[in-house]
Protein backbone atom coordinates (compact mmCIF):
# COMPACT_ATOMS: atom_id res chain seq x y z
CA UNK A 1 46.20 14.27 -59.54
CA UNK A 2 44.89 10.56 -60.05
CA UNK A 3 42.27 10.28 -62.83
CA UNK A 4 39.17 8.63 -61.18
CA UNK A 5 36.39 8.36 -64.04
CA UNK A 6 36.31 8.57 -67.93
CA UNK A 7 33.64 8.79 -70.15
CA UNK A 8 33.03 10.33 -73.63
CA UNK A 9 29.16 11.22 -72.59
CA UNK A 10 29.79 14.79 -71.64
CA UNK A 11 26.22 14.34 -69.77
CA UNK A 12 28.13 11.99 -67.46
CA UNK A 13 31.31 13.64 -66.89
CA UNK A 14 29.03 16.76 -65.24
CA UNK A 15 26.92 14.47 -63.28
CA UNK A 16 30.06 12.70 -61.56
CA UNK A 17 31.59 16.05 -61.27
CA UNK A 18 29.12 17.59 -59.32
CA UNK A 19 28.47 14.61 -57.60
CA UNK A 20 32.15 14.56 -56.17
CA UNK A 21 31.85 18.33 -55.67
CA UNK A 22 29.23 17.38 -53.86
CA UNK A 23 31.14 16.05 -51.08
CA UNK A 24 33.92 18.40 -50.85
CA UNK A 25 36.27 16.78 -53.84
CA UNK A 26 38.17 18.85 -55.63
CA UNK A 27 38.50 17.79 -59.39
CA UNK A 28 39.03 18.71 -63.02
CA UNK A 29 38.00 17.41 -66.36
CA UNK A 30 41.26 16.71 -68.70
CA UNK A 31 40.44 16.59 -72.50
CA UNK A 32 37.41 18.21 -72.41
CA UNK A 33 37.22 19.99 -75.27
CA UNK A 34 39.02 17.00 -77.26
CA UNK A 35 36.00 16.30 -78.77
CA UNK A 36 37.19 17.74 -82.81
CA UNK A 37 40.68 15.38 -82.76
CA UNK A 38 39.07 12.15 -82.37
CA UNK A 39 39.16 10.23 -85.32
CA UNK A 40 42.69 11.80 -86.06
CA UNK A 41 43.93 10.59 -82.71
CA UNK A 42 42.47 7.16 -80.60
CA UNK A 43 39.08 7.96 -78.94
CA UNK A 44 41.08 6.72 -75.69
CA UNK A 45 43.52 9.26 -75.44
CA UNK A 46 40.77 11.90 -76.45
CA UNK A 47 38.11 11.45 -73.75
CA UNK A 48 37.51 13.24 -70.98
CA UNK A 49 38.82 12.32 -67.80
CA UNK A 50 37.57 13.37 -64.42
CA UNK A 51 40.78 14.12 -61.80
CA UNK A 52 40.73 14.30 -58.05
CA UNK A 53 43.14 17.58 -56.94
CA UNK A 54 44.17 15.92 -53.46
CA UNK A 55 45.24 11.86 -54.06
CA UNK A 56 44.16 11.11 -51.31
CA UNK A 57 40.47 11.87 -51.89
CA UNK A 58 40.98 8.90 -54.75
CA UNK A 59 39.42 6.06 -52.61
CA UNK A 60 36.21 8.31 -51.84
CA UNK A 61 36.06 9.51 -54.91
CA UNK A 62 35.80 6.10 -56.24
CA UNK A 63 33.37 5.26 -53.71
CA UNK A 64 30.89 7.41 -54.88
CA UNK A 65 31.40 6.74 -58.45
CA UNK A 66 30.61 3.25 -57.95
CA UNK A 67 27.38 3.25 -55.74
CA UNK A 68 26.59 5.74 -58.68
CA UNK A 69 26.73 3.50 -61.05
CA UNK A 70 25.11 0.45 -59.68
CA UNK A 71 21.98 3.06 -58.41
CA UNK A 72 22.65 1.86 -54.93
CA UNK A 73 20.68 5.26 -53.01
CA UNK A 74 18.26 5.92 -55.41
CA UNK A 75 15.15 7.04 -53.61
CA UNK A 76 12.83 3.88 -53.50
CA UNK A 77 9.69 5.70 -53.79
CA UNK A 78 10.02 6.57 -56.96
CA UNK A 79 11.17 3.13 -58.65
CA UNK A 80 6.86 2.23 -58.18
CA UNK A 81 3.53 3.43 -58.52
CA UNK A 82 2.23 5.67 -56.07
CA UNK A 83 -1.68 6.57 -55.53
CA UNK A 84 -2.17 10.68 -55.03
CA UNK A 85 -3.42 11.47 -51.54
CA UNK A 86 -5.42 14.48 -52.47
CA UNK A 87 -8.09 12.62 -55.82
CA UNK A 88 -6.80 9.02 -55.63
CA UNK A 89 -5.19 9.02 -58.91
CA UNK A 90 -2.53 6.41 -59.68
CA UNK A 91 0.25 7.59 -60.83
CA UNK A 92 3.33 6.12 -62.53
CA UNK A 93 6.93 5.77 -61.04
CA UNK A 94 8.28 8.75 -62.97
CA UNK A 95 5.72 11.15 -61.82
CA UNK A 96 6.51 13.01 -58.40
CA UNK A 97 3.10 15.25 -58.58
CA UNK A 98 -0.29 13.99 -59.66
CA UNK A 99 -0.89 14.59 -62.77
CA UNK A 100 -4.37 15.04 -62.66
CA UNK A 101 -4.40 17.71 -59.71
CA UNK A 102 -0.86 18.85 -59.51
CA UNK A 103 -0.65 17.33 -55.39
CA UNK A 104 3.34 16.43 -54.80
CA UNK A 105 4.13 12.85 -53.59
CA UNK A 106 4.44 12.60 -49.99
CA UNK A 107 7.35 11.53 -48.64
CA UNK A 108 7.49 9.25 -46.05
């Protein structure tokens, strides 16, 4: 097993997870419930750690963890203001249905 990604936001560690799961990698989370020791051990040595079962699924793994992080693939659409189809309402970026008539945003 080769540890691929550490973090003590539990949020993260399930959103990498599932994102390598995604793709067919096997992993598992070491120190995840290490949470009540830190302060009587380093924080370093009690955070979890996301593990790739096959080593050879390290590169990929780490792949995907970085265009993760830098938001490379994120859909486009939604990073700007889009104008409903159905009553003309603009809409913010964060919306993906009007707001004022509950149309989705169309996808190209």
């Amino acid at each position: 097993m080769k540890r691929v990604f550490a973090s003590q936001d539990q949020t993260l560690i399930v959103i990498v997870r599932g994102l390598l799961a995604d793709e067919g990698i096997d992993t598992v989370v070491q120190n995840e419930n290490m949470s009540a020791v830190v302060g009587e051990v380093p924080f370093f040595l009690a955070m979890p750690e996301i593990c790739v079962v096959r080593d050879e699924d390290e590169s990929q793994a780490i792949a995907i963890i970085e265009r993760f992080e830098s938001g490379e693939g994120r859909e486009q659409e939604l990073m700007k203001p889009w104008r409903c189809p159905r009553c003309g309402e603009t809409m913010e970026e964060q919306f993906t249905a009007c707001w004022k008539c509950g149309t989705p945003m169309e996808k190209d």
